[in-house]
PDB file of N, CA and C in Angstrom:
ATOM      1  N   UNK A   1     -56.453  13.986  22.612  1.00  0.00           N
ATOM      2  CA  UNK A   1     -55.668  14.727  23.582  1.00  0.00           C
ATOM      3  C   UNK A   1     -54.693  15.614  22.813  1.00  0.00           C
ATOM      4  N   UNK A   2     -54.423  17.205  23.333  1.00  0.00           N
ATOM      5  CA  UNK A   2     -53.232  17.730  22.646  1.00  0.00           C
ATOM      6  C   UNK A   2     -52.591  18.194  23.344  1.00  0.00           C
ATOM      7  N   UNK A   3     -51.063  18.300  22.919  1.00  0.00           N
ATOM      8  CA  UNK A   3     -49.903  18.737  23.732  1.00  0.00           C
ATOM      9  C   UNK A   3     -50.242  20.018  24.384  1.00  0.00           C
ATOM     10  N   UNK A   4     -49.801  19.691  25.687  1.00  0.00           N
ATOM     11  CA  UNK A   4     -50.264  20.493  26.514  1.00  0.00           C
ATOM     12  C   UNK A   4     -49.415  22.279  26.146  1.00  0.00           C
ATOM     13  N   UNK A   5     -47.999  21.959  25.233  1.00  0.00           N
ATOM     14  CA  UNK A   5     -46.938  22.833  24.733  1.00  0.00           C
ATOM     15  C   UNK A   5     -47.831  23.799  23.747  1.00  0.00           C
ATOM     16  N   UNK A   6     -48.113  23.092  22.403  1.00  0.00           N
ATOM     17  CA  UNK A   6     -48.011  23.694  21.463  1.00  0.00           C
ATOM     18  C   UNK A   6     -49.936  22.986  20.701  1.00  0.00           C
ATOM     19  N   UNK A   7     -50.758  22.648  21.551  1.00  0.00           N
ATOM     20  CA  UNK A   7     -51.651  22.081  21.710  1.00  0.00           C
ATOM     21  C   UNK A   7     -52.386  21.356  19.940  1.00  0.00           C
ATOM     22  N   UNK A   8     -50.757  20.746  19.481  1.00  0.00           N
ATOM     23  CA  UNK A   8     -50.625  19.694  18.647  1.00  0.00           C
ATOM     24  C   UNK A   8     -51.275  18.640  18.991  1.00  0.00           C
ATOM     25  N   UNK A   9     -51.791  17.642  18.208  1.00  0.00           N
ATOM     26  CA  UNK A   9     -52.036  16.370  18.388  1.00  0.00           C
ATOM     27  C   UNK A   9     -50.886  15.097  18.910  1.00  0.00           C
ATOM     28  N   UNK A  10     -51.218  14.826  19.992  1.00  0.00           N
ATOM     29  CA  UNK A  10     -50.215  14.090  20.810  1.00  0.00           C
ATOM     30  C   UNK A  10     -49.455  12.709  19.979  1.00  0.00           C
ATOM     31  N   UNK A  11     -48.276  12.488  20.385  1.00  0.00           N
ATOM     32  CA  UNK A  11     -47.594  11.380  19.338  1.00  0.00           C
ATOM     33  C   UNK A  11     -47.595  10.250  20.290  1.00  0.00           C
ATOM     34  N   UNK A  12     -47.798   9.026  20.278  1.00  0.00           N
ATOM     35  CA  UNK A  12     -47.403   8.321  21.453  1.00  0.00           C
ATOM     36  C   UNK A  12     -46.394   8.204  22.181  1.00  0.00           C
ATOM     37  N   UNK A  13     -44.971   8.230  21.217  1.00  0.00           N
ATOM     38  CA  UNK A  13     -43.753   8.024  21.838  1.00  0.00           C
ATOM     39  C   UNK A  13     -43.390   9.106  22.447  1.00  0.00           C
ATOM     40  N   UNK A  14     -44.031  10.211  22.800  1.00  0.00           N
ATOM     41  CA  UNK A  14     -43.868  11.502  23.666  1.00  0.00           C
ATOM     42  C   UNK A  14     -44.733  11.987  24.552  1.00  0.00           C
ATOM     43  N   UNK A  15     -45.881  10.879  24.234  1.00  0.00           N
ATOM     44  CA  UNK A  15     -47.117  11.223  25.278  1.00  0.00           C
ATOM     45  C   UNK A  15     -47.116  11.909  26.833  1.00  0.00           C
ATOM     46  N   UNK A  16     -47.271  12.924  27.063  1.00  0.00           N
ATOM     47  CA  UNK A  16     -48.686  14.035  26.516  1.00  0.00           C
ATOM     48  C   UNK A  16     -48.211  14.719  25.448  1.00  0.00           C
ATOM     49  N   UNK A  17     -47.043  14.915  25.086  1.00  0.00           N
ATOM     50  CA  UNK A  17     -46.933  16.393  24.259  1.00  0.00           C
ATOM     51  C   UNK A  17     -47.113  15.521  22.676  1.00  0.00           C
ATOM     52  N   UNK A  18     -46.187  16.177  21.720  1.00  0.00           N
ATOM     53  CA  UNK A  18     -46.269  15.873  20.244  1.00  0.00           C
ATOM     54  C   UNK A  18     -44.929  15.564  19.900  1.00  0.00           C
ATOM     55  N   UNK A  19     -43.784  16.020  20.129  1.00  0.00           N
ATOM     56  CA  UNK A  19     -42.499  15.925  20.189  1.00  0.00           C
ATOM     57  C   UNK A  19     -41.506  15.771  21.332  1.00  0.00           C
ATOM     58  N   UNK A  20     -40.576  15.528  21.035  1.00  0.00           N
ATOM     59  CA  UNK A  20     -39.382  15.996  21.490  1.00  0.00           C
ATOM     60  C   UNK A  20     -38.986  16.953  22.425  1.00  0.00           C
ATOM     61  N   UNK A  21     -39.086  17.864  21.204  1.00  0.00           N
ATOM     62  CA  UNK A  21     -38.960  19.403  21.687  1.00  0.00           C
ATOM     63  C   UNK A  21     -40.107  20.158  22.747  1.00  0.00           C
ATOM     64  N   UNK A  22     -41.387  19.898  22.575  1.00  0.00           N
ATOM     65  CA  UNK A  22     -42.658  20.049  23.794  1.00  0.00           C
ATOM     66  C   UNK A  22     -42.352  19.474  24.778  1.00  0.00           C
ATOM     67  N   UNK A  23     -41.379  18.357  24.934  1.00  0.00           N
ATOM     68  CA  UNK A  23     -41.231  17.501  26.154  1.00  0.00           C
ATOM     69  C   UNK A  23     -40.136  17.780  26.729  1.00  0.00           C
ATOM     70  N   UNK A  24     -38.917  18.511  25.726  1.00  0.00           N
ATOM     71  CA  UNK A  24     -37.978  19.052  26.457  1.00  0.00           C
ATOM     72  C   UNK A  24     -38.182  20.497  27.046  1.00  0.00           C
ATOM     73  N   UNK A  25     -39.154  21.083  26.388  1.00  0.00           N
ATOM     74  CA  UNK A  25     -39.585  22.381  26.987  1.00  0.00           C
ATOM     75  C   UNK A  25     -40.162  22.609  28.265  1.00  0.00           C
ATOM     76  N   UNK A  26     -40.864  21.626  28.652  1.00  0.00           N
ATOM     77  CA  UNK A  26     -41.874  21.121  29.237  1.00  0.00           C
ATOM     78  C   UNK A  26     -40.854  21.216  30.787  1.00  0.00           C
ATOM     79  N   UNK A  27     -40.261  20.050  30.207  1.00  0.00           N
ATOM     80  CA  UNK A  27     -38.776  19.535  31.105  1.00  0.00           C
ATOM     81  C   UNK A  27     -37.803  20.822  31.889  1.00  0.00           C
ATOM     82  N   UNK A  28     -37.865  22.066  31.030  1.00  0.00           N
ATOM     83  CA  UNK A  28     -37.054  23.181  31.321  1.00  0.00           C
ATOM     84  C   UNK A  28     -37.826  23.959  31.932  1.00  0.00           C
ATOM     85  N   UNK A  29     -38.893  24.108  32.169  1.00  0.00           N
ATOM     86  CA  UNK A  29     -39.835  24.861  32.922  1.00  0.00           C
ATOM     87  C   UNK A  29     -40.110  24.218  34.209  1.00  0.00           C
ATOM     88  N   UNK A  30     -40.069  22.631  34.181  1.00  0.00           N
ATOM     89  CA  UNK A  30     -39.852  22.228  35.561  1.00  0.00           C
ATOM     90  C   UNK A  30     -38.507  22.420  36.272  1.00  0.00           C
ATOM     91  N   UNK A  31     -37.374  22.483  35.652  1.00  0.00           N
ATOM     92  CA  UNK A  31     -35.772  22.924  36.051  1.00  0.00           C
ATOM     93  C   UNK A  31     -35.599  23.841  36.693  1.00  0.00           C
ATOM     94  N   UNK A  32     -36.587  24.973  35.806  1.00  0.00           N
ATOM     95  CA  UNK A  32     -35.854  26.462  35.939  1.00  0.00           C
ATOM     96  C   UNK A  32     -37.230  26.891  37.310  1.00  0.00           C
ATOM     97  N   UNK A  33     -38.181  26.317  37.425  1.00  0.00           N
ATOM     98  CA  UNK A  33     -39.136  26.635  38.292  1.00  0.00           C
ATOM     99  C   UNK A  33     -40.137  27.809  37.732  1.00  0.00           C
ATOM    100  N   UNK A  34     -40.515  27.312  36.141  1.00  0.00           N
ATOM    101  CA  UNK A  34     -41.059  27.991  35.732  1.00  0.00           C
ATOM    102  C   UNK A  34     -42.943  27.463  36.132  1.00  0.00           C
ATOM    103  N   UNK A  35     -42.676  26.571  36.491  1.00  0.00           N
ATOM    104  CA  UNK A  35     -44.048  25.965  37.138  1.00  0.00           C
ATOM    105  C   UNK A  35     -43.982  25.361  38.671  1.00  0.00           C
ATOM    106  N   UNK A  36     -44.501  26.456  39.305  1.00  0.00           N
ATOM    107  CA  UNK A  36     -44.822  26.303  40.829  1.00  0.00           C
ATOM    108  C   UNK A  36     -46.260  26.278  41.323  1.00  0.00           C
ATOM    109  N   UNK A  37     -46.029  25.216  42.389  1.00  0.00           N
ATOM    110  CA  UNK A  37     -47.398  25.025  43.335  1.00  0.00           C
ATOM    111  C   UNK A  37     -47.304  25.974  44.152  1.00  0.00           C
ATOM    112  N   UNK A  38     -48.358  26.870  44.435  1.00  0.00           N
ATOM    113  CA  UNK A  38     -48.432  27.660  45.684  1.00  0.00           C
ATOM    114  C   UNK A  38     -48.412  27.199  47.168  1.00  0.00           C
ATOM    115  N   UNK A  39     -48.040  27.761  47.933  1.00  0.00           N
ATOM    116  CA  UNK A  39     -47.891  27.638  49.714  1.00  0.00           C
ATOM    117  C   UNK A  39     -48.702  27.890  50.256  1.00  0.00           C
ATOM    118  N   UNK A  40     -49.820  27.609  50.850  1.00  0.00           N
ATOM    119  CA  UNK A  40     -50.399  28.299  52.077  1.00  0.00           C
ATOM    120  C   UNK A  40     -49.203  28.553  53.314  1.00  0.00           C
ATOM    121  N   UNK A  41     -48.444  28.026  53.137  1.00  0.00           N
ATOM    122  CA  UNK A  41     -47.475  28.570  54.633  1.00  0.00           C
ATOM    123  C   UNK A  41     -46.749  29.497  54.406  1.00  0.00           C
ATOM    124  N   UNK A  42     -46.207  30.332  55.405  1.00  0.00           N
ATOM    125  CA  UNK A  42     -45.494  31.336  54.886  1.00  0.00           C
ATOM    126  C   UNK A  42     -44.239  31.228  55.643  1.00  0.00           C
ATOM    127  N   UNK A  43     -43.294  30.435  55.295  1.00  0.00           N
ATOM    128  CA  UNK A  43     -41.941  30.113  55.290  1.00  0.00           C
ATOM    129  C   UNK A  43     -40.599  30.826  55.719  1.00  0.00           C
ATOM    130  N   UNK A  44     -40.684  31.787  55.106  1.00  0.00           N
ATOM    131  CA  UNK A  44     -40.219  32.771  54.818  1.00  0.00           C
ATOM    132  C   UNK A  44     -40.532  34.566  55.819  1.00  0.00           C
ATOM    133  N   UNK A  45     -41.183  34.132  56.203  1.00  0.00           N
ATOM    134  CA  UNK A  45     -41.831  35.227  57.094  1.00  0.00           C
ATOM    135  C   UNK A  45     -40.836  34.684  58.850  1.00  0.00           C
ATOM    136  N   UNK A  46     -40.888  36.262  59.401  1.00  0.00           N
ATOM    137  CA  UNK A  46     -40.058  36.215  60.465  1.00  0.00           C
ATOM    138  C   UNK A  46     -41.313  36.367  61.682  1.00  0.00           C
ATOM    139  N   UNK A  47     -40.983  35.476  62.220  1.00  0.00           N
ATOM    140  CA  UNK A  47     -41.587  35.525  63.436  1.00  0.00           C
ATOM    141  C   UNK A  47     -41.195  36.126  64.828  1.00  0.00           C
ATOM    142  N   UNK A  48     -41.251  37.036  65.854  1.00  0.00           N
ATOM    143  CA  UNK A  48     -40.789  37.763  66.683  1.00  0.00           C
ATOM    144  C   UNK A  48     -41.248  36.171  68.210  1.00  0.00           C
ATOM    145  N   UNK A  49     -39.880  35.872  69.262  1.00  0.00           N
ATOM    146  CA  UNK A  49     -40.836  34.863  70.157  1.00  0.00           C
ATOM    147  C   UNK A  49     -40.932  35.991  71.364  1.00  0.00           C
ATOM    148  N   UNK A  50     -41.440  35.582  72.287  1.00  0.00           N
ATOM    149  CA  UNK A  50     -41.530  36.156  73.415  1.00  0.00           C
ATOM    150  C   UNK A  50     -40.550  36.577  74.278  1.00  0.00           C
ATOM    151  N   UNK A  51     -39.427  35.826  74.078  1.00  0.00           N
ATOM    152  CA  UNK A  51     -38.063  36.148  74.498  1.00  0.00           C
ATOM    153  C   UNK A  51     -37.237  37.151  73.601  1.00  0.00           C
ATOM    154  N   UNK A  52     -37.911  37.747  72.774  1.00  0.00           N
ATOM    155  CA  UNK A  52     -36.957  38.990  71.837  1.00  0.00           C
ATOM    156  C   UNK A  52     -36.375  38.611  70.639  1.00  0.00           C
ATOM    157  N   UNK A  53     -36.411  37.199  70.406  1.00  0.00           N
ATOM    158  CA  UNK A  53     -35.529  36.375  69.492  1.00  0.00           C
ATOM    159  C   UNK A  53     -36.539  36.234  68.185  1.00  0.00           C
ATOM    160  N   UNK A  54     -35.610  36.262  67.238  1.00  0.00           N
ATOM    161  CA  UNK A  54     -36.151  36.306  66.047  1.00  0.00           C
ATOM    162  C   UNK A  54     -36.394  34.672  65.031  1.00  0.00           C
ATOM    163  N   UNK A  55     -37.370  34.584  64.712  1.00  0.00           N
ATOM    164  CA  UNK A  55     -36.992  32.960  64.444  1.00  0.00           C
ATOM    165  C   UNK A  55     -37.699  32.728  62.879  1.00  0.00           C
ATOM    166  N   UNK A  56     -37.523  31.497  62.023  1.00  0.00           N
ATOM    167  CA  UNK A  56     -37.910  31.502  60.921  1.00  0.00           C
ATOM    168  C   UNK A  56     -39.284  30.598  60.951  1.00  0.00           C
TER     169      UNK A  56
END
């Protein structure tokens, strides 16, 4: 198996990655939302109702 980071050979005491540092990287990309699942819904989109009113 290799780190999924820096696709090193994995260490156990950090398993999946190789280090430390791959696992804290790893860690900061889940923080910052550098790795997202996509939506089929659209959330964010405005919907008009039948009464004139605007709704989320």
């Amino acid at each position: 198996m290799s780190c999924p980071i820096c696709q090193r050979e994995t260490v156990a005491a950090f398993r999946p990655f190789c280090s430390r540092r791959c696992s804290d990287i790893d860690l900061a990309r889940w923080m910052s939302g550098g790795y997202a699942i996509p939506s089929e819904r659209e959330e964010d989109q405005d919907v008009e109702t039948d009464e004139g009113h605007t709704t989320h």
